[in-house]
C-alpha atoms as a PDB file:
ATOM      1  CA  UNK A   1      12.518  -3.074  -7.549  1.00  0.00           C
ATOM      2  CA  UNK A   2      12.020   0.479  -7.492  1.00  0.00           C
ATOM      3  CA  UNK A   3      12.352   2.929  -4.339  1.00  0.00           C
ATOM      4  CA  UNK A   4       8.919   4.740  -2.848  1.00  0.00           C
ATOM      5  CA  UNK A   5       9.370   7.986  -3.209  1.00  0.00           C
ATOM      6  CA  UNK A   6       8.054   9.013   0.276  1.00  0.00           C
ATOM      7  CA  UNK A   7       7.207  12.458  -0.474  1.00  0.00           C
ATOM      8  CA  UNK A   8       5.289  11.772  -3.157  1.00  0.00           C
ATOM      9  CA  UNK A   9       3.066   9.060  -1.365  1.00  0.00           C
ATOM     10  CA  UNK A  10       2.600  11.552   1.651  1.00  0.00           C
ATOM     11  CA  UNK A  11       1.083  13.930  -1.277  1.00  0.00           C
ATOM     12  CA  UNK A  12      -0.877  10.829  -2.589  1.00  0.00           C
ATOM     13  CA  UNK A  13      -2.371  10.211   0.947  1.00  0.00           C
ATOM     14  CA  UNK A  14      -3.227  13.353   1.553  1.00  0.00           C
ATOM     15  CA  UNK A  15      -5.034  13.607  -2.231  1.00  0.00           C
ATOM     16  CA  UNK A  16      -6.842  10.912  -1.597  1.00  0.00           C
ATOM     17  CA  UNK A  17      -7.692  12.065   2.433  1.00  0.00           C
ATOM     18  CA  UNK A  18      -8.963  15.287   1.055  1.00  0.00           C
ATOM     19  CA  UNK A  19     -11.431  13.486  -1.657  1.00  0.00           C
ATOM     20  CA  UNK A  20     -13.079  11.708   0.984  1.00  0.00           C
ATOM     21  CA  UNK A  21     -12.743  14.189   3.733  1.00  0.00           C
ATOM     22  CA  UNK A  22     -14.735  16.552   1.135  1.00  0.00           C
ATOM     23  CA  UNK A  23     -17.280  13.769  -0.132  1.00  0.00           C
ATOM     24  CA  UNK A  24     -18.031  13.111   3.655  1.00  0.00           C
ATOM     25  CA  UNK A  25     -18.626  17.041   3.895  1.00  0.00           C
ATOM     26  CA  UNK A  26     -19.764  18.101   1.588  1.00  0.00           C
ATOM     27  CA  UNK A  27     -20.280  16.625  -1.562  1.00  0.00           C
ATOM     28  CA  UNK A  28     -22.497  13.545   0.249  1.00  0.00           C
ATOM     29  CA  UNK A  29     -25.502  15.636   0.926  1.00  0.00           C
ATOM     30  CA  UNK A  30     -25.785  16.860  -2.989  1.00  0.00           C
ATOM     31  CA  UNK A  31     -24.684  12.833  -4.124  1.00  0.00           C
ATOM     32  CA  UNK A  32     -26.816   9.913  -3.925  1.00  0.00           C
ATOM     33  CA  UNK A  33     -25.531   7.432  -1.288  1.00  0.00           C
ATOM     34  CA  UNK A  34     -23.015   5.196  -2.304  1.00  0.00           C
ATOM     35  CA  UNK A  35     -22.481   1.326  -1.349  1.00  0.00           C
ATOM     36  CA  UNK A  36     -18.786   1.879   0.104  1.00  0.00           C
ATOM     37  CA  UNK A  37     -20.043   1.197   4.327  1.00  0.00           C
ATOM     38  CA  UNK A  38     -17.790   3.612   5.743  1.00  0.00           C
ATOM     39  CA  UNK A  39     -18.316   6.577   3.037  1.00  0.00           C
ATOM     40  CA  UNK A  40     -22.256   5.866   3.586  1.00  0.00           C
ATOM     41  CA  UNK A  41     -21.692   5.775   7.386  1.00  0.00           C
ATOM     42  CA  UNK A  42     -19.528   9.139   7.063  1.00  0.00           C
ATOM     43  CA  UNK A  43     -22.485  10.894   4.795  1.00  0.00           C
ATOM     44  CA  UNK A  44     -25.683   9.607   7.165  1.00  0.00           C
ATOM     45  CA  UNK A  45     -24.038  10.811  10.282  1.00  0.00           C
ATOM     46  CA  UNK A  46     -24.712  14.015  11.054  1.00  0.00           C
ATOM     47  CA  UNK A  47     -21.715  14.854  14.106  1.00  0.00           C
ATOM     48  CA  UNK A  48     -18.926  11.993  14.072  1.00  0.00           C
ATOM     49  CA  UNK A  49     -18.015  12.731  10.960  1.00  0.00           C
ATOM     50  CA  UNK A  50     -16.769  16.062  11.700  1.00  0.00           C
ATOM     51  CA  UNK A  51     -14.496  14.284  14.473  1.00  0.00           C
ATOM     52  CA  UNK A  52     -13.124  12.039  12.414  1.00  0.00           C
ATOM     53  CA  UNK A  53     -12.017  14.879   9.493  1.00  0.00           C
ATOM     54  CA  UNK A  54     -10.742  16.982  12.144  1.00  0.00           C
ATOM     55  CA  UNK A  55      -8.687  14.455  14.326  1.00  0.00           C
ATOM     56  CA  UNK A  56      -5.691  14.381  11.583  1.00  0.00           C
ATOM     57  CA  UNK A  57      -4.946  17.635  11.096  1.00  0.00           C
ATOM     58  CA  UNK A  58      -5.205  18.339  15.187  1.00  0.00           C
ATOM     59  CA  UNK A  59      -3.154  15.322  15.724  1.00  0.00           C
ATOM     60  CA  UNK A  60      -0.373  16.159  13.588  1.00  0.00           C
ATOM     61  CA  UNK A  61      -0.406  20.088  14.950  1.00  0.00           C
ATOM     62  CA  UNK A  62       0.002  18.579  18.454  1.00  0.00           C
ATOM     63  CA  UNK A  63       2.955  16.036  17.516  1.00  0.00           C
ATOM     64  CA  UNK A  64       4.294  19.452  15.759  1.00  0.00           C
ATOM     65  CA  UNK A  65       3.837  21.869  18.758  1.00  0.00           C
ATOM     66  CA  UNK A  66       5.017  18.905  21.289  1.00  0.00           C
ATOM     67  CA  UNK A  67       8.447  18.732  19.215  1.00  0.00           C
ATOM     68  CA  UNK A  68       9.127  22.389  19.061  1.00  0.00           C
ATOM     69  CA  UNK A  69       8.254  22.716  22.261  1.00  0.00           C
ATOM     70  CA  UNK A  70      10.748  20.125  23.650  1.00  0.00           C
ATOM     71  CA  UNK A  71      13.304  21.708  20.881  1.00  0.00           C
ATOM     72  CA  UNK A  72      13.050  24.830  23.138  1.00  0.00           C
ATOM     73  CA  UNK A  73      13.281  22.995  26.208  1.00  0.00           C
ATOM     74  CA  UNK A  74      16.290  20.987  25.248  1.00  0.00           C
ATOM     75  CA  UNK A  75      18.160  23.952  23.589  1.00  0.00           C
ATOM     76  CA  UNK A  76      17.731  26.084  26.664  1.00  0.00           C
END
């Protein structure tokens, strides 16, 4: 059995994020509705699904800025 490459399924994650992160966007007001419940309950909402896009990338720059932070703190 072969080895996951992990850096090639955090780039296949993040591919596939960034489709429906831009269908939910974007693309869903130019596209007829689809019958996937969470990508039609991402392009009829008109707030949430901002919050839900954004909460990834703000999560992963606090876990970043929380690390160098105590790198500083334990190095000093």
């Amino acid at each position: 059995m072969a080895e996951i490459d992990h850096g090639q399924a955090i780039i296949a994650f993040c591919i596939v994020f960034f489709i429906i992160a831009s269908y939910a966007v974007f693309f869903s007001a130019f596209l007829p509705n689809t019958e996937i419940p969470i990508l039609r309950a991402l392009a009829e909402d008109t707030h949430y699904k901002y919050f839900f896009i954004l909460i990834i990338p703000t999560t992963f720059y606090f876990v970043i800025a929380n690390w160098v932070g105590w790198q500083y703190y334990s190095n000093s």
